[in-house]
Structure formats: C-alpha cells, structure tokens
N, C-alpha and C. Protein backbone atom coordinates (compact mmCIF):
# COMPACT_ATOMS: atom_id res chain seq x y z
N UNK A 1 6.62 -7.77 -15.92
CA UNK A 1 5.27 -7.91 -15.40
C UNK A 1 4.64 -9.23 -15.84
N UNK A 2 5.07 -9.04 -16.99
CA UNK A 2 4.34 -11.06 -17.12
C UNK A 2 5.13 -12.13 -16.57
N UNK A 3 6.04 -12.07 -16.24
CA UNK A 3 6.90 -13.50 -15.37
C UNK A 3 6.27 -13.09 -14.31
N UNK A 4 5.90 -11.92 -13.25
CA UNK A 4 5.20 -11.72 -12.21
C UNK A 4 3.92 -12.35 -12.10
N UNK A 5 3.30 -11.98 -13.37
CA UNK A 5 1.82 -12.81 -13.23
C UNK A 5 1.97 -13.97 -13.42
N UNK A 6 2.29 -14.35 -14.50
CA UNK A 6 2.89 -16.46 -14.75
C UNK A 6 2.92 -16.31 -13.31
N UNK A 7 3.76 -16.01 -12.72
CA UNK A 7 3.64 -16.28 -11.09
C UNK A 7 3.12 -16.62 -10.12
N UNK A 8 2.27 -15.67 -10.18
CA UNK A 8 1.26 -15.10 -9.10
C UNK A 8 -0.34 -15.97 -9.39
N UNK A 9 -0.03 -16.38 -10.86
CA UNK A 9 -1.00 -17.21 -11.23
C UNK A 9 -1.12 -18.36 -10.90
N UNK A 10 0.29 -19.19 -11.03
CA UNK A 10 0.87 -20.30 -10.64
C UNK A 10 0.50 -20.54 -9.18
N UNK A 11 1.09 -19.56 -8.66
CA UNK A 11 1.09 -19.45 -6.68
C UNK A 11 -1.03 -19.73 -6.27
N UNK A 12 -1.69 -18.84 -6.77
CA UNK A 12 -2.79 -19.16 -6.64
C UNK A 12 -3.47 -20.38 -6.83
N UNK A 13 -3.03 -20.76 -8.53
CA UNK A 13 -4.02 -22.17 -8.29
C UNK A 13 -3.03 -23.03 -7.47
N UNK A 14 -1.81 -23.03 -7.48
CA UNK A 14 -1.23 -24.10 -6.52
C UNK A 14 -1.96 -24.28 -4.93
N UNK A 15 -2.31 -22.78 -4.90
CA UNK A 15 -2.55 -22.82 -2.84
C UNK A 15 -4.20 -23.11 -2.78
N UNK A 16 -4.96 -22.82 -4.40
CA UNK A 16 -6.50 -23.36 -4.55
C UNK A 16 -6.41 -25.12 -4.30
N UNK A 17 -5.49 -25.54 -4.86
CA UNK A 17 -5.18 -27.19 -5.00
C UNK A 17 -5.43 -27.63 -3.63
N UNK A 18 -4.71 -27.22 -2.83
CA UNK A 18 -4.57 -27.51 -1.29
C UNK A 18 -5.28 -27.17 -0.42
N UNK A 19 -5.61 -26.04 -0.34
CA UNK A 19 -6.75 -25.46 0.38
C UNK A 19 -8.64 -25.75 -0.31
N UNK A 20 -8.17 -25.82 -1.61
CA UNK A 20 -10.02 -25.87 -1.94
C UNK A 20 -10.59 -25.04 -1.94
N UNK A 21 -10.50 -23.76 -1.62
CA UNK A 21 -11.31 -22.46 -1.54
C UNK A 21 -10.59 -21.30 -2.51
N UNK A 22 -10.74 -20.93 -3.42
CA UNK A 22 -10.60 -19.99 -4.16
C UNK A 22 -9.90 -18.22 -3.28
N UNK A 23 -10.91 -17.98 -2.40
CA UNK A 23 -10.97 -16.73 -1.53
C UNK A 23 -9.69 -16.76 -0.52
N UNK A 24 -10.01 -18.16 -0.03
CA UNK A 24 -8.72 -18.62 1.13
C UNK A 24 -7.48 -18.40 0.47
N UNK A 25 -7.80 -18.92 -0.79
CA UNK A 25 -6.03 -18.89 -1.87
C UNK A 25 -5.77 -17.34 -1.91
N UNK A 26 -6.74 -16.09 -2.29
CA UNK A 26 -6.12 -14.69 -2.13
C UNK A 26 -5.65 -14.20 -0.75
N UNK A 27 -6.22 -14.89 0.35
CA UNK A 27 -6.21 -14.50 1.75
C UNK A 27 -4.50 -14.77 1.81
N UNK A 28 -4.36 -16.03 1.61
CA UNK A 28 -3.00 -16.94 1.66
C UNK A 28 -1.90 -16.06 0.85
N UNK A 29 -2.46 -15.99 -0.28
CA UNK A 29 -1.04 -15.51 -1.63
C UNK A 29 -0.99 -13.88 -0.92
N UNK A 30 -2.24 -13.59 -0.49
CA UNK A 30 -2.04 -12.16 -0.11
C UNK A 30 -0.78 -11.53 1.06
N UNK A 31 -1.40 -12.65 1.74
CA UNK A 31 -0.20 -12.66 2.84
C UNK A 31 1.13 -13.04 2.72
N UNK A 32 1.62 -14.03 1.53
CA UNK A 32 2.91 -14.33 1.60
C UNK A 32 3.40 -13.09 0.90
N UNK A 33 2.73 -12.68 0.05
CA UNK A 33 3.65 -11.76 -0.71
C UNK A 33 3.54 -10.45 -0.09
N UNK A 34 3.00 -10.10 1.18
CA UNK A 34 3.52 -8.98 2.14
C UNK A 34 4.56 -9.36 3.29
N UNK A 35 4.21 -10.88 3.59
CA UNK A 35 5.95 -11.18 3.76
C UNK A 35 7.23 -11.15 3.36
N UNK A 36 7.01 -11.36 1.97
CA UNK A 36 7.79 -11.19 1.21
C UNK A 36 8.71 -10.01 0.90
N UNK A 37 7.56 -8.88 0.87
CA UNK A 37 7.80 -7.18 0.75
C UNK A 37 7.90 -6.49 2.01
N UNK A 38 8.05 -7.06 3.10
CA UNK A 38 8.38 -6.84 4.58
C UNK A 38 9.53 -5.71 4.83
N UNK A 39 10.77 -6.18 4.50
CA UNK A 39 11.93 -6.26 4.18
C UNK A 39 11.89 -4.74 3.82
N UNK A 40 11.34 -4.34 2.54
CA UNK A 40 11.15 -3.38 1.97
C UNK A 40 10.59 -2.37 2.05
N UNK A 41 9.22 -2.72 3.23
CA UNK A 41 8.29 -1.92 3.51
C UNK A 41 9.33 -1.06 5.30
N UNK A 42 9.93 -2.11 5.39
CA UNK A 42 10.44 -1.87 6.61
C UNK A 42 11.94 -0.61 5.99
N UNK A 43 12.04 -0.78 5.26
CA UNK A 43 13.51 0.25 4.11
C UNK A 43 12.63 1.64 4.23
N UNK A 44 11.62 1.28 3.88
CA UNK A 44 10.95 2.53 3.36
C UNK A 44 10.41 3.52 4.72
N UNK A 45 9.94 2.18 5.53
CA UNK A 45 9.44 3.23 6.53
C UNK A 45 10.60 4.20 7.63
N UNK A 46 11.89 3.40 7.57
CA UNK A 46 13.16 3.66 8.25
C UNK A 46 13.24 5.17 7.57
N UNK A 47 13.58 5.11 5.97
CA UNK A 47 14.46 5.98 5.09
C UNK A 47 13.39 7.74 5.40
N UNK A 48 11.91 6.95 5.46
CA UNK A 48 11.32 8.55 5.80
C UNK A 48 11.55 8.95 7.26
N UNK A 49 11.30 8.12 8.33
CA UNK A 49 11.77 8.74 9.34
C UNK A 49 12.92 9.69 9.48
N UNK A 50 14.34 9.23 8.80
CA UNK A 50 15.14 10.00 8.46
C UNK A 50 14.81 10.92 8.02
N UNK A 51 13.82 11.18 6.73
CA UNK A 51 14.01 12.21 6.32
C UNK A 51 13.20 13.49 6.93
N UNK A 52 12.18 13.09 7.54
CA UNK A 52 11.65 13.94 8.79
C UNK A 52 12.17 13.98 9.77
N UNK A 53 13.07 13.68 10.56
CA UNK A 53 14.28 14.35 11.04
C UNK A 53 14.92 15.14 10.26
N UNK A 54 15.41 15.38 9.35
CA UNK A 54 15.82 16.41 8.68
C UNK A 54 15.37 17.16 8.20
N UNK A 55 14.16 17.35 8.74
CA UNK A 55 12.97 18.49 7.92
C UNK A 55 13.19 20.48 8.57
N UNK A 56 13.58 20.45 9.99
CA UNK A 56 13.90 21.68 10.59
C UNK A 56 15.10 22.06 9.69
N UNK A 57 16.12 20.90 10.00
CA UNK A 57 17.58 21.90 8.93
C UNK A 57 17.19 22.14 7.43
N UNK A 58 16.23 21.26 7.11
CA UNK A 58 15.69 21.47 5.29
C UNK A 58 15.71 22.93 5.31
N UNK A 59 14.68 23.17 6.06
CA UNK A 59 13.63 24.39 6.02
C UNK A 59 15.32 25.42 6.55
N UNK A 60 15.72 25.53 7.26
CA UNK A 60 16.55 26.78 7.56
C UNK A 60 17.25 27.05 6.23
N UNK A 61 17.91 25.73 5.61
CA UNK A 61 18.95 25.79 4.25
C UNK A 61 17.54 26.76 3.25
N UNK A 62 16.61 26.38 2.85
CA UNK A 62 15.37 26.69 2.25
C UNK A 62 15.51 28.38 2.39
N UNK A 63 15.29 28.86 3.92
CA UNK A 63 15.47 30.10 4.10
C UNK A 63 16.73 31.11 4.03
N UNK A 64 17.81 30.11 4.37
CA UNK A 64 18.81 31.07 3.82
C UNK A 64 18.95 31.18 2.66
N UNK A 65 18.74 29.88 1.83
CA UNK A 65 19.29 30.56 0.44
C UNK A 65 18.39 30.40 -0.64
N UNK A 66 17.15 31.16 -0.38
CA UNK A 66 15.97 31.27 -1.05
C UNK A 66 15.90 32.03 -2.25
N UNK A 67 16.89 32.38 -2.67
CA UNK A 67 17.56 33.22 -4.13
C UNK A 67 18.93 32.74 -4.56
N UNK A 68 19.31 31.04 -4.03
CA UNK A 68 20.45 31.34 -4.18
C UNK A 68 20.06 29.56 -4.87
N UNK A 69 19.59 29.18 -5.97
CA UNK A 69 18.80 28.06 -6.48
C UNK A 69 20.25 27.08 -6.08
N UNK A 70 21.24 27.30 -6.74
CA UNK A 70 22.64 26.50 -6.97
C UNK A 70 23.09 26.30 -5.70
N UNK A 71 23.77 27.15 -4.68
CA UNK A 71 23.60 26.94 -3.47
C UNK A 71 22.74 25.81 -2.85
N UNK A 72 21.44 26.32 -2.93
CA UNK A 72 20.36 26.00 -2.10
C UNK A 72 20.61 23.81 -2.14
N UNK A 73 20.60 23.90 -3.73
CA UNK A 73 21.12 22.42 -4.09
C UNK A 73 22.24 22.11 -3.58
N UNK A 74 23.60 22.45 -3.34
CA UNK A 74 24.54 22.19 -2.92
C UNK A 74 24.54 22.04 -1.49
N UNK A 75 23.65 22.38 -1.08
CA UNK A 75 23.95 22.70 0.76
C UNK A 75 22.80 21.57 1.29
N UNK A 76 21.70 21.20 0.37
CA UNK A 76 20.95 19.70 0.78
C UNK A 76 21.63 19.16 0.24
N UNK A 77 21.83 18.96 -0.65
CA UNK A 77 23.06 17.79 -0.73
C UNK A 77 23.83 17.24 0.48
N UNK A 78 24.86 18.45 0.67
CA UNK A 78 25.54 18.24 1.64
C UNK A 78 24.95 17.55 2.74
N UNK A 79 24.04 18.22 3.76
CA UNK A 79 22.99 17.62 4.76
C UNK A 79 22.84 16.43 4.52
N UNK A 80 22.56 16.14 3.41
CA UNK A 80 22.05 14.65 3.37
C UNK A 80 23.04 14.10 3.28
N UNK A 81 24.31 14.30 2.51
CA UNK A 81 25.60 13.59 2.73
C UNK A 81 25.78 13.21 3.90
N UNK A 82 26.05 14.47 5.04
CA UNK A 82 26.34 14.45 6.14
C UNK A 82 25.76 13.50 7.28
N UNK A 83 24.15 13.40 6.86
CA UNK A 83 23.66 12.59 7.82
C UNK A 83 23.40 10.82 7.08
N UNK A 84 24.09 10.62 5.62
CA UNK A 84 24.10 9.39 5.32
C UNK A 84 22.48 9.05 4.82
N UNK A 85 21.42 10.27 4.42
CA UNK A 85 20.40 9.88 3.71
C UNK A 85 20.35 9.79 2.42
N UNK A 86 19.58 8.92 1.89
CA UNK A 86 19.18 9.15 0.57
C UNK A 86 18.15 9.72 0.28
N UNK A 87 17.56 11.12 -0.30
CA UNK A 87 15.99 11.46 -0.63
C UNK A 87 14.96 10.59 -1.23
N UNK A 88 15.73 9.80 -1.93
CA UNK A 88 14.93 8.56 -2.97
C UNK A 88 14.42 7.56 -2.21
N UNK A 89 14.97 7.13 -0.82
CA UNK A 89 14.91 5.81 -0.18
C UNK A 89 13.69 5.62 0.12
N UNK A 90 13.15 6.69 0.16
CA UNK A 90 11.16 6.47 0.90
C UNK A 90 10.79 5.83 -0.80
N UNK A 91 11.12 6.53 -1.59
CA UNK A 91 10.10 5.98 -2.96
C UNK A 91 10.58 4.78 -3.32
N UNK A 92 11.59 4.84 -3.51
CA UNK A 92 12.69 3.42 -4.31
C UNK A 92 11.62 1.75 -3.89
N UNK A 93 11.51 1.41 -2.67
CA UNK A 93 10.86 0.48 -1.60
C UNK A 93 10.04 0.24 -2.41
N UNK A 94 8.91 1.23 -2.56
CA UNK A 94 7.65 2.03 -2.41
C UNK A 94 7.70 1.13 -4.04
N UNK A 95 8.61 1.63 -4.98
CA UNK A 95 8.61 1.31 -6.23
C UNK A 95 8.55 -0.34 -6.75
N UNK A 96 9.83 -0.85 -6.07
CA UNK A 96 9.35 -2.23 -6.12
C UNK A 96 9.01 -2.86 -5.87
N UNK A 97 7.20 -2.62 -4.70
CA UNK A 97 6.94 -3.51 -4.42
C UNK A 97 5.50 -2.76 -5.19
N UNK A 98 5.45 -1.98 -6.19
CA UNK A 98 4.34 -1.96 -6.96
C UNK A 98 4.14 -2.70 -7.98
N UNK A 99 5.05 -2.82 -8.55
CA UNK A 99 4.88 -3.91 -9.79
C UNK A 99 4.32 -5.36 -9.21
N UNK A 100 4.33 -5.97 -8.03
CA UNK A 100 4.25 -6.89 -7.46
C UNK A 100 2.09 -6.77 -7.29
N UNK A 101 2.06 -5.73 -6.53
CA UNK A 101 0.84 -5.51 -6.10
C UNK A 101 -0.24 -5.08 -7.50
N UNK A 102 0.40 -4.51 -8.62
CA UNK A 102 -0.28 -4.25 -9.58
C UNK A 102 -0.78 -5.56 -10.62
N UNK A 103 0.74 -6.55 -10.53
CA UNK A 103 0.15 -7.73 -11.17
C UNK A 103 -0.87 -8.57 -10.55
N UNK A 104 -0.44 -9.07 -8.89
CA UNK A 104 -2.08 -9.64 -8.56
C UNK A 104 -2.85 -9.03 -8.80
N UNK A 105 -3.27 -7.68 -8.41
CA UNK A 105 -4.75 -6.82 -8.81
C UNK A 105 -4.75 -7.30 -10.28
N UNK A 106 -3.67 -7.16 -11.44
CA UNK A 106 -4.23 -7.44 -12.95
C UNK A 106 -4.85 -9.24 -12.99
N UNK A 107 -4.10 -10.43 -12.31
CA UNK A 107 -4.11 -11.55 -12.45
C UNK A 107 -5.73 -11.55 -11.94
N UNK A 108 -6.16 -11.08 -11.12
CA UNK A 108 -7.11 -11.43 -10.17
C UNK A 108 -8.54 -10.62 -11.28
N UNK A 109 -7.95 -9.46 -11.94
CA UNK A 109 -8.62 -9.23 -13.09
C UNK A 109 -9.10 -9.38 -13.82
N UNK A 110 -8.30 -10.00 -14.43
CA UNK A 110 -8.39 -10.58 -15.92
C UNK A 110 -9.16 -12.32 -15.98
N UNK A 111 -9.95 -12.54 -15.06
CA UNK A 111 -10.81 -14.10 -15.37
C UNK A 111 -10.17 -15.07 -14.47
N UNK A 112 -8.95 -15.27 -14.07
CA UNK A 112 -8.72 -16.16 -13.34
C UNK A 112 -9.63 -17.05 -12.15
N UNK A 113 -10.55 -15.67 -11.77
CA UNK A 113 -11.18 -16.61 -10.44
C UNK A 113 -12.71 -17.29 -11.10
N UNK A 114 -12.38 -18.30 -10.59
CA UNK A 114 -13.68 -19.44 -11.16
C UNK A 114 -15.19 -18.86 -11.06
N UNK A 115 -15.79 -19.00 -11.86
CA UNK A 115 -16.75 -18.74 -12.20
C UNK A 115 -17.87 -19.21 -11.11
N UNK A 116 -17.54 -20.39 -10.43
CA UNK A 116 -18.63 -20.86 -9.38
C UNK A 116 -17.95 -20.83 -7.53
N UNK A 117 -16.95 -20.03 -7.45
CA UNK A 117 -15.83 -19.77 -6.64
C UNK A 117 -16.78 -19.06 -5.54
N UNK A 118 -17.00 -19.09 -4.51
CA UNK A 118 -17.59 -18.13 -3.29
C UNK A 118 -16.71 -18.66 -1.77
N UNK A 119 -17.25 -17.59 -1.39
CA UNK A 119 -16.02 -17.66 -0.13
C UNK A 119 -17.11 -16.72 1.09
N UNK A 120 -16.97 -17.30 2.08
CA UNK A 120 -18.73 -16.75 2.73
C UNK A 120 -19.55 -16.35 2.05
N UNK A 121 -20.20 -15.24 2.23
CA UNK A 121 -21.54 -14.90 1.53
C UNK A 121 -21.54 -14.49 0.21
N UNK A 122 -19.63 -14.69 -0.66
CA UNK A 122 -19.55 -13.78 -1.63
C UNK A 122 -19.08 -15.04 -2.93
N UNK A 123 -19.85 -14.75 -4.15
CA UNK A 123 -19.30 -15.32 -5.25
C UNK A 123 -17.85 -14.88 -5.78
N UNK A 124 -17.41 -15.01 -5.56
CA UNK A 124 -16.03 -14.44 -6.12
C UNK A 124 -15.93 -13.39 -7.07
N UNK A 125 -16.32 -13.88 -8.57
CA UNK A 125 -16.25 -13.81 -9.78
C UNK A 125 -17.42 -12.58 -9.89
N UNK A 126 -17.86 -12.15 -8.89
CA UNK A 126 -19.40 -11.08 -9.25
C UNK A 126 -19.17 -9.90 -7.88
N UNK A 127 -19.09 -8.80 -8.27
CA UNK A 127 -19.48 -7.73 -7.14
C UNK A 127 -20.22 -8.16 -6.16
N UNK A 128 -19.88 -7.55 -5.29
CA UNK A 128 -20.51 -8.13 -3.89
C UNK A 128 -21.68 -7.72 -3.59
N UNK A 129 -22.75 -8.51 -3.91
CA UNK A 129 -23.70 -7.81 -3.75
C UNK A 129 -25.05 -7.17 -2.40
N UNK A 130 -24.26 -7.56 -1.42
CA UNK A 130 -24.54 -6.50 -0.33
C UNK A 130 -23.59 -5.54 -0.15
N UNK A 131 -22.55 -5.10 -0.83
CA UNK A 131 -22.17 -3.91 -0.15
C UNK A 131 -21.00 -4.11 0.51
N UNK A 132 -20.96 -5.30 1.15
CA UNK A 132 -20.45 -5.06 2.67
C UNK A 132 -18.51 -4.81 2.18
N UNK A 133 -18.30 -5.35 1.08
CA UNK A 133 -16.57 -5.23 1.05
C UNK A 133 -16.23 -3.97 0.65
N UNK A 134 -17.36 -3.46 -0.47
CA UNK A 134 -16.67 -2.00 -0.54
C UNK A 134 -16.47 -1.09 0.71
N UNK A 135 -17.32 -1.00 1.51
CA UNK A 135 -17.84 -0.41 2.36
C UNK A 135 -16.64 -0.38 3.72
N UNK A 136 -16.25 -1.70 3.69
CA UNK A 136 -14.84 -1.89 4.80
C UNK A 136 -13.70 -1.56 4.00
N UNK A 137 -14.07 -1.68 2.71
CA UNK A 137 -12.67 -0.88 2.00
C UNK A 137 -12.26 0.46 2.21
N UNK A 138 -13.49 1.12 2.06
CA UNK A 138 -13.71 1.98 2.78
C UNK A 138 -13.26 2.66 4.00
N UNK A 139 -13.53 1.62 4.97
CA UNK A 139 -13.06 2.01 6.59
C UNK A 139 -12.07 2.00 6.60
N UNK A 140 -11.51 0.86 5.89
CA UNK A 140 -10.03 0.67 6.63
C UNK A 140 -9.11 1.20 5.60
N UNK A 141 -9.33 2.05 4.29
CA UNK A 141 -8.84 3.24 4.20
C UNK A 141 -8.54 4.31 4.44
N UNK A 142 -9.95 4.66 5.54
CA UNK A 142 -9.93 5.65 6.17
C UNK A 142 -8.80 5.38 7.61
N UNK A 143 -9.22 3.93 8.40
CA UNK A 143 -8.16 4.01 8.84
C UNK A 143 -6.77 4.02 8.82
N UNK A 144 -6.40 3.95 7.93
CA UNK A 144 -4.72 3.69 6.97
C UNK A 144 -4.51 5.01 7.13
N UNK A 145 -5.50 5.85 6.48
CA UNK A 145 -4.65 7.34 6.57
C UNK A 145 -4.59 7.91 8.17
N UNK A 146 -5.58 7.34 8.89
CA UNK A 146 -5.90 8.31 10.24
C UNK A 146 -4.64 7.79 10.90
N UNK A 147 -4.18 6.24 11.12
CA UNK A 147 -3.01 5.78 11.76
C UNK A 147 -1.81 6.59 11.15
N UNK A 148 -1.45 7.04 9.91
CA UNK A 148 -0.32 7.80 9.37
C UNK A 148 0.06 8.91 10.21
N UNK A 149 -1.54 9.56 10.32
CA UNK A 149 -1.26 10.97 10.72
C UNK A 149 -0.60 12.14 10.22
N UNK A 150 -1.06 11.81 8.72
CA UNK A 150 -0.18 13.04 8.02
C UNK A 150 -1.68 13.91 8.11
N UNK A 151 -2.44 13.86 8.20
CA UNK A 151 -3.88 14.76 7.75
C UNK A 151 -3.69 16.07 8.82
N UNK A 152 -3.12 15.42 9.97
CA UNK A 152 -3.09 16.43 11.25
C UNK A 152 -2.95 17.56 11.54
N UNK A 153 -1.98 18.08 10.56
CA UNK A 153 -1.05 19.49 10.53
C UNK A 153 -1.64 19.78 8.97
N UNK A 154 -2.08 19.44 8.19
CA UNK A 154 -2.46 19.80 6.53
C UNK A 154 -3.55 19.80 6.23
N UNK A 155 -4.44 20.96 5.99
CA UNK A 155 -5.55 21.05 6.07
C UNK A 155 -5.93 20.06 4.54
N UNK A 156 -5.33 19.81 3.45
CA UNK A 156 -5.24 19.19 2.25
C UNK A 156 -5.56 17.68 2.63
N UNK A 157 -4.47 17.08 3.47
CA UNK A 157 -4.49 16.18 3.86
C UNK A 157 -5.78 16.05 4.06
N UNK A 158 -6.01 16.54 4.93
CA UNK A 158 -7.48 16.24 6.00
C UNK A 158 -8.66 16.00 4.96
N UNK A 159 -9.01 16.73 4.27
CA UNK A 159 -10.06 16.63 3.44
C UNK A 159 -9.65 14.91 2.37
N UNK A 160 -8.56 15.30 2.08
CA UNK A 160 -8.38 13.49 1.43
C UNK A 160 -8.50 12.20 2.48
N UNK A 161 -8.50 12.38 3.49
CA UNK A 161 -8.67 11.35 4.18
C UNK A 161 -10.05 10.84 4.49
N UNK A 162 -11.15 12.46 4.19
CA UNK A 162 -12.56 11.61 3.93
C UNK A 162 -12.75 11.59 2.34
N UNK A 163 -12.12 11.93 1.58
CA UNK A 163 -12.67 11.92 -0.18
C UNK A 163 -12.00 10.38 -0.21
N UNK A 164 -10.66 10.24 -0.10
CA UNK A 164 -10.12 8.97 -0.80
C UNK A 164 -10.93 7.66 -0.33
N UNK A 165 -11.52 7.06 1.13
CA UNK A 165 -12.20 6.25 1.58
C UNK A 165 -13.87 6.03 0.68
N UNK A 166 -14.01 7.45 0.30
CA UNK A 166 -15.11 7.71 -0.48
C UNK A 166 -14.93 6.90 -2.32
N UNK A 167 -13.94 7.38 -2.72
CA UNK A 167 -13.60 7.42 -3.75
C UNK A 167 -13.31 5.46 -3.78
N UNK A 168 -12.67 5.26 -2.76
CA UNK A 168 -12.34 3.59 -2.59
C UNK A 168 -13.88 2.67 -2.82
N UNK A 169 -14.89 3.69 -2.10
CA UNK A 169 -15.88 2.55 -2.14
C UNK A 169 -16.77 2.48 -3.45
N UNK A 170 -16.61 3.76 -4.06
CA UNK A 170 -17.11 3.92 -5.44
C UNK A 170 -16.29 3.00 -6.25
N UNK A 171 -15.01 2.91 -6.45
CA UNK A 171 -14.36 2.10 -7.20
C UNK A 171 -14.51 0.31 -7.04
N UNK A 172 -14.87 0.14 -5.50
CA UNK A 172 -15.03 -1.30 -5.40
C UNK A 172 -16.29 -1.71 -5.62
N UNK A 173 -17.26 -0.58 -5.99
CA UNK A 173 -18.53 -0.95 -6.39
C UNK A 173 -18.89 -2.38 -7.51
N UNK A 174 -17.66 -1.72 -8.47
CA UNK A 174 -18.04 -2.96 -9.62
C UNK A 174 -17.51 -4.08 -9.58
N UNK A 175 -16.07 -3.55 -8.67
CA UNK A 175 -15.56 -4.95 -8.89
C UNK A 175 -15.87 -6.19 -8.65
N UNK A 176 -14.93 -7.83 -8.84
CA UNK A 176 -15.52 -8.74 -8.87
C UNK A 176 -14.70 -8.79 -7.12
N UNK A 177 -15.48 -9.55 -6.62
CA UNK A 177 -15.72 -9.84 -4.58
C UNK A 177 -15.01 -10.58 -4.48
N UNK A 178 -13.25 -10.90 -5.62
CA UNK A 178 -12.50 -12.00 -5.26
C UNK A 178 -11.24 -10.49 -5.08
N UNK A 179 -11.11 -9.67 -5.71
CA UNK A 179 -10.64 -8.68 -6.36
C UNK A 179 -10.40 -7.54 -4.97
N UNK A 180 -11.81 -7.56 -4.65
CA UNK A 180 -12.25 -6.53 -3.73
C UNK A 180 -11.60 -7.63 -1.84
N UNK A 181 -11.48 -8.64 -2.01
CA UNK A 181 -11.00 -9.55 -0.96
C UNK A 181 -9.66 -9.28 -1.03
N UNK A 182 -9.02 -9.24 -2.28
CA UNK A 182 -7.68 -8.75 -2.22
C UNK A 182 -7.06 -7.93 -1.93
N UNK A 183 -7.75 -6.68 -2.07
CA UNK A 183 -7.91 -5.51 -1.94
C UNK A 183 -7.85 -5.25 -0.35
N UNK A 184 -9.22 -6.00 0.26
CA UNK A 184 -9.08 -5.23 1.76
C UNK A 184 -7.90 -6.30 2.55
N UNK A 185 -8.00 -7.44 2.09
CA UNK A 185 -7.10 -8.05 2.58
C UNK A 185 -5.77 -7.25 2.80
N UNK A 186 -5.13 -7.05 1.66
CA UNK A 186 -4.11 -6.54 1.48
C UNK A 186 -3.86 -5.06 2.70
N UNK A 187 -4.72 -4.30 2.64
CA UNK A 187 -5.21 -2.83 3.57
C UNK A 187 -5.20 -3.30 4.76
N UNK A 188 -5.94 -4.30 5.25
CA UNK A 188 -6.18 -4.72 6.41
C UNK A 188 -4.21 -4.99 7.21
N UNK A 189 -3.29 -5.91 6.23
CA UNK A 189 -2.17 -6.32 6.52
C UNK A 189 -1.32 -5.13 6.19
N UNK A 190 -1.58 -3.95 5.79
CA UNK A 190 -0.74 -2.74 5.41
C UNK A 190 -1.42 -2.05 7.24
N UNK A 191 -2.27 -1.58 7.48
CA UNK A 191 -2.56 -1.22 8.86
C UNK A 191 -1.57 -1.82 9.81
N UNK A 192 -2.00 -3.15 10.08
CA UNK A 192 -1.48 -4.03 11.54
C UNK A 192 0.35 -3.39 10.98
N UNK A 193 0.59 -3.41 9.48
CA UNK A 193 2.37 -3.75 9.77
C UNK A 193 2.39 -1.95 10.24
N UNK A 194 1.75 -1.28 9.62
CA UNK A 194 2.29 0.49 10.02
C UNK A 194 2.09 0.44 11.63
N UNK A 195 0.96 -0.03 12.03
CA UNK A 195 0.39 -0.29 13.68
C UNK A 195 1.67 -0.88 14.60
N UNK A 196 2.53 -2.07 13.92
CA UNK A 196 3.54 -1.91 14.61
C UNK A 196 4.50 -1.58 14.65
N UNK A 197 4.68 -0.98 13.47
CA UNK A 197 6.04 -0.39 12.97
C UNK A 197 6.64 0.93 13.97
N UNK A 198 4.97 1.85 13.83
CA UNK A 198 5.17 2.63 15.14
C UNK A 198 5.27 2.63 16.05
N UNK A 199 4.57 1.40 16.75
CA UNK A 199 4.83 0.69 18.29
C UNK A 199 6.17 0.65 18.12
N UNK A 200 6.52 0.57 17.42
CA UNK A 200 8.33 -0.11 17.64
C UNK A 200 9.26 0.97 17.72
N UNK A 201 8.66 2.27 16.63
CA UNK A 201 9.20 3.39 16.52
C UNK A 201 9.06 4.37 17.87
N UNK A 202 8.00 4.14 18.79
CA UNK A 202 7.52 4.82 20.01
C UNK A 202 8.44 4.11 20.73
C-alpha cells in the first residue's frame, strides 16, 4: 500500500504540473487508473455472469442433497468443474483493484491537496460547501445500484438501494471537495463502464 501511494502521489502532482488545476489532476489520475483496472473489471463482470447461469443447477444440487453436507460439496464442485467456473472469480478482480482505489481515497486524505486548490465553485481542501457533490454522490449511487438490478427480485436489496445513497451523502458531508470529486468521479466512470458492459452483454 505505500509503493501504491508513493505512486499515486507521484502520478498526481506530475498531471498538477501540466495541467495546473489540482481537481483536473483527480479527474485525469481518476480516469487512468480505471483504465488501467478495465481488464479486471471486465474478469469480474464475465466470471459472475457465469455464475448466474449456474444458479438453476445450484439450487436443484441444494435440493437434492440438503442433508447430505459432503455430497452437497462434492457435486458443486463438480458443476463448476464441469462448466470451467471458478466461484472466487467475481471477488478475486473485485480484490485487486481495491487496494488501488483505497490508496487514492487515503493519498487524497491525508493533506496532499493544496490548501488554495479550487476547481469550479469548490476549494478542494474544504467540504463543499453548497452541498451540491454530496448530493450527486448520492444520485449516482443510487443510480449504480438501480442499473445492477439486483434490488428487483430482493426485497433487502431494495430497501439498500435507498439507505446506501442516503448513507453516501451523510458520509460526503465532511469530506474535503477534492476527495468527494474523486469519489463521484470515480461512480460516475463505474456507471457508463456497467452501462456498457450490459449493452454488450444484451
């Protein structure tokens, strides 16, 4: 995690050097490093499709051998042998491209952004003080989950898809408006790639 940030630190003021804008540099670093994790995001979204295709035979193995624990393991196994899945492949992706996303959020944390840094109406370095970023953090949380469409069939789901958007804008309340740019930035480029991932999948 710290050669990540040395990194990510490096990458920022380098793209501040050139560009001149502090905000533009998270817009920029934000985006290369979801290019970057493309690759991965694209592993991950493949490996679950698979595994929802295999969700009807789950459930029958489930019902036949619903007292039979040892079995029950041996016979998904098999299935998944058979059809060449891995169960892990949705998380694995998922895994390394957190350490990535956790160090900018820490870099972007911890003081880096200049103290006299603003980027439209927002100082960087200070909560936003109209509102307006938590608030789209917000939305386009809410839209992240509504494009998934897991809420649809799960009544659980459903209720998190208005608490978590809720819970997003309480949390971006304090933050600093370079932080919270990263943030929706980042959400905003997680939408468009799921948006076409499914176009592609339809």
């Amino acid at each position: 995690m710290s050669y990540i940030r040395q990194f990510l630190t490096f990458l920022l003021n380098t793209t501040d050097k050139y560009v001149g804008n502090f905000g533009v540099s998270i817009i920029i670093v934000t985006i290369l490093i979801k290019i970057m994790l493309l690759p991965l995001t694209l592993k991950q979204d493949k490996s679950m499709k698979e595994m929802k295709k295999l969700q009807p035979e789950l459930e029958k193995i489930k019902e036949k051998y619903a007292n039979d624990k040892q079995m029950l393991n041996i016979k998904t196994m098999e299935l998944y042998k058979e059809h060449k899945v891995n169960p892990l492949g949705g998380c694995l992706p998922l895994l390394l491209q957190l350490p990535i996303l956790f160090a900018l959020f820490g870099v972007l944390r911890n003081g880096i952004i200049p103290k006299d840094s603003s980027f439209l109406w927002l100082k960087l370095s200070v909560p936003d003080q109209f509102y307006i970023l938590p608030v789209l953090n917000g939305a386009v949380s809410f839209l992240q989950q509504k494009l998934m469409g897991s809420a649809d069939s799960n009544p659980q789901m459903k209720n998190m898809m208005y608490i978590f958007p809720i819970m997003m804008i309480m949390f971006s309340l304090k933050m600093p408006s370079g932080l919270q740019l990263y943030w929706l930035t980042s959400s905003i480029l997680a939408v468009v790639q799921q948006y076409f991932i499914m176009k592609k999948g339809a």
